[in-house]
N, C-alpha and C. Protein backbone atom coordinates (compact mmCIF):
# COMPACT_ATOMS: atom_id res chain seq x y z
N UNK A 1 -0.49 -65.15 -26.91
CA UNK A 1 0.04 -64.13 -26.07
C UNK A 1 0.81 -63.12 -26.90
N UNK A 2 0.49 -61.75 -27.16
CA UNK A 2 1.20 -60.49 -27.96
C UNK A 2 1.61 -60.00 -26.97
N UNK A 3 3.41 -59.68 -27.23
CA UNK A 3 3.57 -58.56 -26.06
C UNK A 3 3.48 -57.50 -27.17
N UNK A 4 3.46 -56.14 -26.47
CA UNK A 4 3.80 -55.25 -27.52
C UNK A 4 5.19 -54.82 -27.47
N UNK A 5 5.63 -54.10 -28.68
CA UNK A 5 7.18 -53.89 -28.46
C UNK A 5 7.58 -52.64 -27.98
N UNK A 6 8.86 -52.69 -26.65
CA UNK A 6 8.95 -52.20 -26.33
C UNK A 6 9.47 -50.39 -26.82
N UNK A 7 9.28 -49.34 -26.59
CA UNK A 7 9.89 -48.43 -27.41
C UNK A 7 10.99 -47.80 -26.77
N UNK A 8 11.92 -47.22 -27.59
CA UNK A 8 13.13 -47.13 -26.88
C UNK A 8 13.30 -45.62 -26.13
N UNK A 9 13.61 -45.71 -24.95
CA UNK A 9 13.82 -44.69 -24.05
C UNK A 9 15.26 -44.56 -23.68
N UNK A 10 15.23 -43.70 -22.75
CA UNK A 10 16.24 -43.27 -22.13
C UNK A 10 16.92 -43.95 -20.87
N UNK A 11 17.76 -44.65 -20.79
CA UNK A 11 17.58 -45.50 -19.29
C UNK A 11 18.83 -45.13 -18.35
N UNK A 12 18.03 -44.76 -16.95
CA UNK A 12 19.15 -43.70 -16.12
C UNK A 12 18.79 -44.95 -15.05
N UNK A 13 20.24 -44.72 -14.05
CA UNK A 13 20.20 -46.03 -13.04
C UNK A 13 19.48 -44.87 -11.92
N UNK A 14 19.41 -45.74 -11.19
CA UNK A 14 18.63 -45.27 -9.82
C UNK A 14 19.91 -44.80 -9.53
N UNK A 15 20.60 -44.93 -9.00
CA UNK A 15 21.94 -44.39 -8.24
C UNK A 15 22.25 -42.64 -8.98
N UNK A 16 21.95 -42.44 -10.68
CA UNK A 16 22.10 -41.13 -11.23
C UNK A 16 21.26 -40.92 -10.80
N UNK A 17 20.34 -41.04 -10.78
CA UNK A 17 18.85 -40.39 -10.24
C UNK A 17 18.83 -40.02 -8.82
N UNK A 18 19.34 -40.68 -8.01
CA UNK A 18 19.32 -40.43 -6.45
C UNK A 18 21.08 -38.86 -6.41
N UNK A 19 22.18 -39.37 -7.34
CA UNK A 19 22.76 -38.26 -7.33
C UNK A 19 22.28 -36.99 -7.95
N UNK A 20 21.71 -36.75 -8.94
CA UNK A 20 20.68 -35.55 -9.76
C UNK A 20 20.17 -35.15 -8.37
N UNK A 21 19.34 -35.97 -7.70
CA UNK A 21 18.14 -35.87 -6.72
C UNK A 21 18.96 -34.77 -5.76
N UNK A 22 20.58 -34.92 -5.52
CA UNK A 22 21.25 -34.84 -4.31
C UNK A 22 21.68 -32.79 -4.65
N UNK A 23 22.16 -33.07 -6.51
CA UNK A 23 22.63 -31.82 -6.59
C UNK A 23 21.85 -30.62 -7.19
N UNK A 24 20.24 -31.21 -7.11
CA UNK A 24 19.71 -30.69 -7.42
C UNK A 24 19.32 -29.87 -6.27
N UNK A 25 18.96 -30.78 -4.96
CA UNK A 25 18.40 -30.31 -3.64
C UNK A 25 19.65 -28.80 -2.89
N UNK A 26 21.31 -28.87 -3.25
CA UNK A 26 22.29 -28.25 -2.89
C UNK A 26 22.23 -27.10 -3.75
N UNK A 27 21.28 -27.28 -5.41
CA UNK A 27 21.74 -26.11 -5.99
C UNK A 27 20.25 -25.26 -5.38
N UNK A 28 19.14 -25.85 -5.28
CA UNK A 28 17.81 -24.92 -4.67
C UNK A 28 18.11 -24.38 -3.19
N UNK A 29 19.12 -25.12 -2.44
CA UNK A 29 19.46 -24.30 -0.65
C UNK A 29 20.31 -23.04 -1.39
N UNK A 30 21.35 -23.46 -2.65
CA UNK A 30 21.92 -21.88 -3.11
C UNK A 30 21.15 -20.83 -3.12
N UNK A 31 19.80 -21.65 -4.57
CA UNK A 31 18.85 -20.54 -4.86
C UNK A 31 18.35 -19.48 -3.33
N UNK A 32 18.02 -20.63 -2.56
CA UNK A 32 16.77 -20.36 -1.29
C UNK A 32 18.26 -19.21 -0.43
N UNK A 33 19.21 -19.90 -0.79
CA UNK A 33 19.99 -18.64 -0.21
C UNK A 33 20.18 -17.43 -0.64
N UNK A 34 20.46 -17.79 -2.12
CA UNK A 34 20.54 -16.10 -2.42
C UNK A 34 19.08 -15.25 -2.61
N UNK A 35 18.26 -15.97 -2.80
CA UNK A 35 17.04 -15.61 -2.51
C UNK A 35 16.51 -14.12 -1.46
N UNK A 36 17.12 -15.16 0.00
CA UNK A 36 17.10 -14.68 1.30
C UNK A 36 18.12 -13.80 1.42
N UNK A 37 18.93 -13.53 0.87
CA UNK A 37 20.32 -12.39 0.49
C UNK A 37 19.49 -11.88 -0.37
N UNK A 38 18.87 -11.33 -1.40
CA UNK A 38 18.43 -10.14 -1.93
C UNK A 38 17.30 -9.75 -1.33
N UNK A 39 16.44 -10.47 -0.75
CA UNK A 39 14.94 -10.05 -0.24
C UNK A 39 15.87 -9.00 0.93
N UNK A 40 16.84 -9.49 1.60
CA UNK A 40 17.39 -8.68 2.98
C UNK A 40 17.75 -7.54 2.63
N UNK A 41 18.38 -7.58 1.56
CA UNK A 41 19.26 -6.04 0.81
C UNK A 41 17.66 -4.86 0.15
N UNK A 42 16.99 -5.75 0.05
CA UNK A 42 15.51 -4.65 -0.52
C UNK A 42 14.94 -4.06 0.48
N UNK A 43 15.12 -5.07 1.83
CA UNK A 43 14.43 -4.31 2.83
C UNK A 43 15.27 -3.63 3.14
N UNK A 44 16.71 -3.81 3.20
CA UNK A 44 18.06 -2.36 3.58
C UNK A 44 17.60 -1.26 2.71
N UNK A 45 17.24 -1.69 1.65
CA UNK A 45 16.87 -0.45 0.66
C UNK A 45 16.27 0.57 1.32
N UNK A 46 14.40 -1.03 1.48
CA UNK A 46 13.48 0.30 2.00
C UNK A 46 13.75 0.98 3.25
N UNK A 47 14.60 0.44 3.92
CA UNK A 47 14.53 1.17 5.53
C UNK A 47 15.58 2.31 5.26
N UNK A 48 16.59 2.25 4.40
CA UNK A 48 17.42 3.42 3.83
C UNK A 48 16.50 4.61 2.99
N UNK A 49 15.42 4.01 2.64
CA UNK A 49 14.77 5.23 1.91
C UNK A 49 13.42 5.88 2.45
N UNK A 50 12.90 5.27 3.73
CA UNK A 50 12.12 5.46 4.51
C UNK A 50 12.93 6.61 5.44
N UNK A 51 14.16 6.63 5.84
CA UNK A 51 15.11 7.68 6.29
C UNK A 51 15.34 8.43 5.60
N UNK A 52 15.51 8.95 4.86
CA UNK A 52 15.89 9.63 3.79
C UNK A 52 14.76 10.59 3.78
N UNK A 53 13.36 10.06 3.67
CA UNK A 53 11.96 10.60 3.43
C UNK A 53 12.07 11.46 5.19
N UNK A 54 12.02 10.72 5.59
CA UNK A 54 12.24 11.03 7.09
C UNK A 54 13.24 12.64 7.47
N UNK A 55 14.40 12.45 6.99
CA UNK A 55 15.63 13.14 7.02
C UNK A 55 14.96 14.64 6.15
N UNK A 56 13.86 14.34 5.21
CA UNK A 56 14.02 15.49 4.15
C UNK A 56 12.40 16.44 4.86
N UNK A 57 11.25 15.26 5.22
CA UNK A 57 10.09 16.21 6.44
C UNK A 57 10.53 16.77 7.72
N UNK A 58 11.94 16.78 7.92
CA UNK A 58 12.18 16.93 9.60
C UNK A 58 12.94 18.18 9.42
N UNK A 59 12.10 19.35 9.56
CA UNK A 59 12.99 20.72 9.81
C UNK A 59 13.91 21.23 10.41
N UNK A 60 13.88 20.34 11.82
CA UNK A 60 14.80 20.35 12.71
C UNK A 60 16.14 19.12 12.84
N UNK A 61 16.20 18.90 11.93
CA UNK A 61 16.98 17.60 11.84
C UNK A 61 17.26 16.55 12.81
N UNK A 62 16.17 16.70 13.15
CA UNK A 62 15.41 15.81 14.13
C UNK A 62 14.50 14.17 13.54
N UNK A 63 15.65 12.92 13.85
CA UNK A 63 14.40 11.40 13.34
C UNK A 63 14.75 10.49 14.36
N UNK A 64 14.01 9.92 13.74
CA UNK A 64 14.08 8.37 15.19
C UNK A 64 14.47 7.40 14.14
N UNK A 65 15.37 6.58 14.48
CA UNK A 65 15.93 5.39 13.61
C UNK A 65 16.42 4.25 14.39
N UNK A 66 16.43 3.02 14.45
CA UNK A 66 16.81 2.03 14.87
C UNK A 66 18.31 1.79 14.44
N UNK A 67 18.64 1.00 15.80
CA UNK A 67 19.97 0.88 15.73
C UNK A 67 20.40 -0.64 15.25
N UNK A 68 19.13 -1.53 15.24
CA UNK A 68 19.95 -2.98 14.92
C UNK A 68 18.63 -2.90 13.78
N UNK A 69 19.02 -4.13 13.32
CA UNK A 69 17.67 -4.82 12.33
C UNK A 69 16.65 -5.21 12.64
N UNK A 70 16.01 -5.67 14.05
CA UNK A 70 14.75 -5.81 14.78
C UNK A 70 14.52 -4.66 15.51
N UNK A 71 14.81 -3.57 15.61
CA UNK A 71 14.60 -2.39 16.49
C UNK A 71 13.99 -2.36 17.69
N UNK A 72 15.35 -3.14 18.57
CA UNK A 72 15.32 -3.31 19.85
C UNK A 72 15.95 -1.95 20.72
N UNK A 73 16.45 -1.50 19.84
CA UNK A 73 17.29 0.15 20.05
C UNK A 73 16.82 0.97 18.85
N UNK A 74 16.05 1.96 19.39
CA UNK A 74 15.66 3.17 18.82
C UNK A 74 16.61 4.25 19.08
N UNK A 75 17.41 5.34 18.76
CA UNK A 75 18.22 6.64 18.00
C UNK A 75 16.89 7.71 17.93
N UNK A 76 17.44 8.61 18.94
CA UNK A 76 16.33 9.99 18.63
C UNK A 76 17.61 10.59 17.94
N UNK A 77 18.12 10.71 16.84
CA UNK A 77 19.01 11.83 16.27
C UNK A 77 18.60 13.32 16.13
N UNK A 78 19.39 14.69 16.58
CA UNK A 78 18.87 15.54 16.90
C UNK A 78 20.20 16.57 15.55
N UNK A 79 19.62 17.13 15.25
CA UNK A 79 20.70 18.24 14.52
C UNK A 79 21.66 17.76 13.33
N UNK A 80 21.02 16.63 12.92
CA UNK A 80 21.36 16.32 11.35
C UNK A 80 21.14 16.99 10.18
N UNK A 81 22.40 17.12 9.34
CA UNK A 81 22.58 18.02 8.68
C UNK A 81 21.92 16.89 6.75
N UNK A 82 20.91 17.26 6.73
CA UNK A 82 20.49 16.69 5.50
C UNK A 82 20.54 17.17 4.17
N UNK A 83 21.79 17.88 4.43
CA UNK A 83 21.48 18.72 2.93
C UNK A 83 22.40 17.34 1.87
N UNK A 84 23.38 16.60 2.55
CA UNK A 84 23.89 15.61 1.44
C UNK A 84 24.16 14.15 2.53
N UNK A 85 23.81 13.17 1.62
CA UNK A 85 24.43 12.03 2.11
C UNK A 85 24.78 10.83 1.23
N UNK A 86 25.40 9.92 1.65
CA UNK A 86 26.33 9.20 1.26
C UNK A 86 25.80 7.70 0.66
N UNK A 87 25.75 7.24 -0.33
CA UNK A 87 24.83 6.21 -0.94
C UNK A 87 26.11 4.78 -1.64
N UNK A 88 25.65 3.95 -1.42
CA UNK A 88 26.50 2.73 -1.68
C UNK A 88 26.22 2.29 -2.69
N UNK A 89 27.18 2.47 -3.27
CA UNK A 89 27.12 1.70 -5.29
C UNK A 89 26.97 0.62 -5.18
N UNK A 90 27.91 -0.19 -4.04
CA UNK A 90 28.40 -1.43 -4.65
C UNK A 90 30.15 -1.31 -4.61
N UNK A 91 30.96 -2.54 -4.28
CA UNK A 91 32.11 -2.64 -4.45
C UNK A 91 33.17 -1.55 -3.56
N UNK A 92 32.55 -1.45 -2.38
CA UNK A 92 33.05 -0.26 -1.84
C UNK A 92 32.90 1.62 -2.30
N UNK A 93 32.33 1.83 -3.18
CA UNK A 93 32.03 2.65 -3.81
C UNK A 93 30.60 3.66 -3.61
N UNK A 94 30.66 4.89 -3.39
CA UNK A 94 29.68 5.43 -2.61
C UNK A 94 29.88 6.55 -3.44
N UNK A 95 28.85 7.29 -2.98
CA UNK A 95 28.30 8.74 -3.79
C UNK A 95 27.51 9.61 -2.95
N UNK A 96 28.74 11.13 -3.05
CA UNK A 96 27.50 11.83 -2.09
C UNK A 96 26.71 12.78 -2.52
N UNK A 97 25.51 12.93 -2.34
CA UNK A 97 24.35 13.57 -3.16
C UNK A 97 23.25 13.95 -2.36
N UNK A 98 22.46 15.06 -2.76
CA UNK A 98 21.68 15.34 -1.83
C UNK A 98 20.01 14.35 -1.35
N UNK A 99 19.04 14.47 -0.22
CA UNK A 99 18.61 13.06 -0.01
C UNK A 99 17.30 12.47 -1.29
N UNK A 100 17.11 14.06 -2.20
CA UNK A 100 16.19 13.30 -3.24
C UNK A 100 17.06 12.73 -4.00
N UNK A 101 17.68 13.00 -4.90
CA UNK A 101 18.68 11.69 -5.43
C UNK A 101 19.05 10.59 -4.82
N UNK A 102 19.42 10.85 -3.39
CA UNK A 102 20.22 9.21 -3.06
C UNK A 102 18.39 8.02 -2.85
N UNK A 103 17.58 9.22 -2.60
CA UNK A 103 16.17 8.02 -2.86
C UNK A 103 15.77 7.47 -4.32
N UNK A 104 16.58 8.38 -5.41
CA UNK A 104 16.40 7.94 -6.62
C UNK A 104 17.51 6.56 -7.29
N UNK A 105 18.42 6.90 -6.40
CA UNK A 105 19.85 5.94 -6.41
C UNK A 105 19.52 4.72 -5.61
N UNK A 106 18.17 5.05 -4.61
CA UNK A 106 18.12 4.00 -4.24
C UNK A 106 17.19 2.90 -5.26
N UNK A 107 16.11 3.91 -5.44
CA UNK A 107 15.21 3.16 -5.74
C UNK A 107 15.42 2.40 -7.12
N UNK A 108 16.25 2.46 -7.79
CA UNK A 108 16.77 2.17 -9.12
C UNK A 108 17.82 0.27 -8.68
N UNK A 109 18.05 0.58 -7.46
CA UNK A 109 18.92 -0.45 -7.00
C UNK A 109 17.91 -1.50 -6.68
N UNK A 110 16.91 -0.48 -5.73
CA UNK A 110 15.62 -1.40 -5.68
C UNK A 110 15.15 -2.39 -6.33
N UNK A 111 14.71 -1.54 -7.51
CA UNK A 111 13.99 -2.03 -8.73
C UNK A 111 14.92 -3.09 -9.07
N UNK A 112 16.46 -3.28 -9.54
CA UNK A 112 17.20 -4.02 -9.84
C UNK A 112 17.05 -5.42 -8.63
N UNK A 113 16.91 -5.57 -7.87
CA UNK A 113 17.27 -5.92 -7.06
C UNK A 113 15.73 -6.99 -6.68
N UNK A 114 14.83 -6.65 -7.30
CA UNK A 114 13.39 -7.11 -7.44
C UNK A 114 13.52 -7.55 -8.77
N UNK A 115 13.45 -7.28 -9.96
CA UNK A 115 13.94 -7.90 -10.98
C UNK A 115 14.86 -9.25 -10.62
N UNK A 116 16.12 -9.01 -9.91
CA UNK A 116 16.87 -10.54 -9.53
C UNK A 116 15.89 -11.16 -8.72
N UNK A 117 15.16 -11.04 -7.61
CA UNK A 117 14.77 -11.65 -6.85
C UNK A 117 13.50 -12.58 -7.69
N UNK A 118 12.97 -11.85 -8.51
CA UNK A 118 11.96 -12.31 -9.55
C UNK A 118 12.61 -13.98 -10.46
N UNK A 119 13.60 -13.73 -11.02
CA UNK A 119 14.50 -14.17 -12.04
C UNK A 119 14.80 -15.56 -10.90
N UNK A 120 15.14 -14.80 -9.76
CA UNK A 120 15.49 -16.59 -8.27
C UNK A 120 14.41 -17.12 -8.68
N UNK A 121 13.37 -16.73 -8.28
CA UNK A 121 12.10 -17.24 -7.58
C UNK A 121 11.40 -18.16 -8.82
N UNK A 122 11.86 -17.67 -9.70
CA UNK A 122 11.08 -18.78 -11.70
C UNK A 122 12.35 -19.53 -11.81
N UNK A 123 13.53 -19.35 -11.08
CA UNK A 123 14.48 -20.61 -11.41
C UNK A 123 14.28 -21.43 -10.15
N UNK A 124 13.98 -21.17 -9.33
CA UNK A 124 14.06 -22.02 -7.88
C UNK A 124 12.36 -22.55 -8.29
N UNK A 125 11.30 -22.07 -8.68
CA UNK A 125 10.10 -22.85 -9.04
C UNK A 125 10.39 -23.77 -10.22
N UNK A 126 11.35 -23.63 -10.79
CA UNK A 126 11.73 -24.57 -12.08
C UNK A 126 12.68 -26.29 -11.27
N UNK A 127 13.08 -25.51 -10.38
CA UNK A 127 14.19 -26.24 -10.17
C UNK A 127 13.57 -27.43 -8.85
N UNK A 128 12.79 -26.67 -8.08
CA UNK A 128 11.89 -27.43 -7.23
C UNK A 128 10.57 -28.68 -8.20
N UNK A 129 10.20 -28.19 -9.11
CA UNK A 129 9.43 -28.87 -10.10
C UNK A 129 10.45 -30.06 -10.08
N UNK A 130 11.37 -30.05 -11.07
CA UNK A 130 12.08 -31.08 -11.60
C UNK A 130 12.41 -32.09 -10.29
N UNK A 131 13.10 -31.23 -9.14
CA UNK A 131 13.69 -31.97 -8.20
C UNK A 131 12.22 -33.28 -7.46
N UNK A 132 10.91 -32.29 -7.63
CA UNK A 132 10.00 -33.48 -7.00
C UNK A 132 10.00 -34.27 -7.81
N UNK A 133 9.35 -33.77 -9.28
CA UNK A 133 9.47 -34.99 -10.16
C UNK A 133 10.57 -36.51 -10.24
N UNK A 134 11.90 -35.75 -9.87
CA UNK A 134 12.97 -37.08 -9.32
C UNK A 134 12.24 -38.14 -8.56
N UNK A 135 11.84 -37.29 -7.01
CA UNK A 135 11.52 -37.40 -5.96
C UNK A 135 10.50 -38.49 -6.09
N UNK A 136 9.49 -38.23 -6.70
CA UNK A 136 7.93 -39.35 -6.95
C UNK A 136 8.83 -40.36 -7.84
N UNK A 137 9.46 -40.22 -9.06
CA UNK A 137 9.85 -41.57 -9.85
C UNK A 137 10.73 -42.20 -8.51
N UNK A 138 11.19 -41.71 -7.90
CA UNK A 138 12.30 -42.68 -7.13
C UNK A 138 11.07 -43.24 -5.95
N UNK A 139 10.36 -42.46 -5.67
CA UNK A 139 9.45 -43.12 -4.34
C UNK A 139 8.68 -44.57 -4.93
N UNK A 140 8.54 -44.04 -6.72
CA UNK A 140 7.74 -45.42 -7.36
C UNK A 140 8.41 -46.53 -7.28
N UNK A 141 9.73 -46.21 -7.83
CA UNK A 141 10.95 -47.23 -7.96
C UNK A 141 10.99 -47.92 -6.47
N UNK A 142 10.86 -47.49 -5.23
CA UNK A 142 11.15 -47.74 -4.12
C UNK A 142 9.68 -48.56 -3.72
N UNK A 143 8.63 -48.28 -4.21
CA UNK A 143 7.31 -48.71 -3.87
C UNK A 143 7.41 -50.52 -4.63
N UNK A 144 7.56 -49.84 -5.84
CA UNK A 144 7.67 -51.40 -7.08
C UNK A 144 8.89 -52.33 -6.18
N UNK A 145 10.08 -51.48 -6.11
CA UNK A 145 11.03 -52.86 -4.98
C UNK A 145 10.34 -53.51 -4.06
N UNK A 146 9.83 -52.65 -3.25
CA UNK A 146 8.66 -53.45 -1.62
C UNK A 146 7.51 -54.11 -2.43
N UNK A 147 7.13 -54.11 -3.37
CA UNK A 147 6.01 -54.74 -3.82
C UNK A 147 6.41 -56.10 -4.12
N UNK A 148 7.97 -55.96 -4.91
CA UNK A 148 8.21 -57.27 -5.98
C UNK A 148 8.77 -58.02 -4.55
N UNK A 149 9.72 -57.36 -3.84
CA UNK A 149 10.04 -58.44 -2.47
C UNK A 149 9.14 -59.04 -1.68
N UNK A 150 8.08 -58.24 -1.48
CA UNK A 150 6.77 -59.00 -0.66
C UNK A 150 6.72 -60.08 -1.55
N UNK A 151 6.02 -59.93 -3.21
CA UNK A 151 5.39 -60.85 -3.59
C UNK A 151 6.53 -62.43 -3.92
N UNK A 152 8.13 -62.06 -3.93
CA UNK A 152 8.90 -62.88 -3.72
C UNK A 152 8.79 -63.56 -2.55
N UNK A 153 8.58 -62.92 -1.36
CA UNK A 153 8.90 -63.21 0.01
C UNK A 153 7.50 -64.12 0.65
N UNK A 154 6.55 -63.77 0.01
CA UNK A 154 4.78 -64.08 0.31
C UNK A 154 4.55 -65.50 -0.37
């Protein structure tokens, strides 16, 4: 009878493994949150720069705009003055400029703002990888226990 010899690894208890498992799953609801916080701010973007476009074809300063975020209330605005408006830096901080710039101010935030969402989405696919991988070694570990107790118990 040869056993072969064993080679030396790394040996983590089930209990680290089930905590990894735990803070791994709390840091991907962060990711999946801030995720869902920048995708929301891109679409503020585009619906801020879809107005803007709007604000600059309308001779009469005349647009239709929604009043909530599902546009259950539509705004006929009549006699808007588009020669300047008011654009959000960030940090309370705003800038007033006329509406082709603030679409250039936007779209620059945009772009930034897709870049992060990019940068979530390859750490939250990194981070979901690893977390299943936990996930299957612990389901094995849990399979091999019910196996060895049956064949104790049988």
């Amino acid at each position: 009878m040869s056993s072969q010899p064993r080679q030396p690894g790394i040996v983590i208890s089930v209990s680290d493994l089930i905590n990894e498992a735990e803070r791994l799953k709390q840091y991907i609801d962060s990711l999946q949150k801030a995720l869902s916080d920048v995708n929301e701010s891109i679409n503020a973007i585009e619906d801020a720069k879809k107005l803007l476009n709007q604000l600059q074809q309308s001779p009469q300063g005349e647009i239709f705009t929604t009043a909530d975020r599902r546009g259950y209330l539509l705004l006929k605005l009549q006699g808007v003055n588009a020669s300047k408006v008011l654009i959000h830096l960030g940090s309370k901080y705003y800038v007033e400029v006329d509406p082709s710039a603030g679409i250039q101010v936007l779209q620059r935030q945009e772009d930034q703002l897709k870049d992060l969402s990019t940068s979530i989405q390859q750490e939250l696919a990194k981070q979901l990888q690893v977390y299943n991988q936990i996930v299957d070694l612990l389901n094995q570990i849990q399979a091999k226990a019910a196996e060895s107790a049956t064949q104790k118990g049988g």
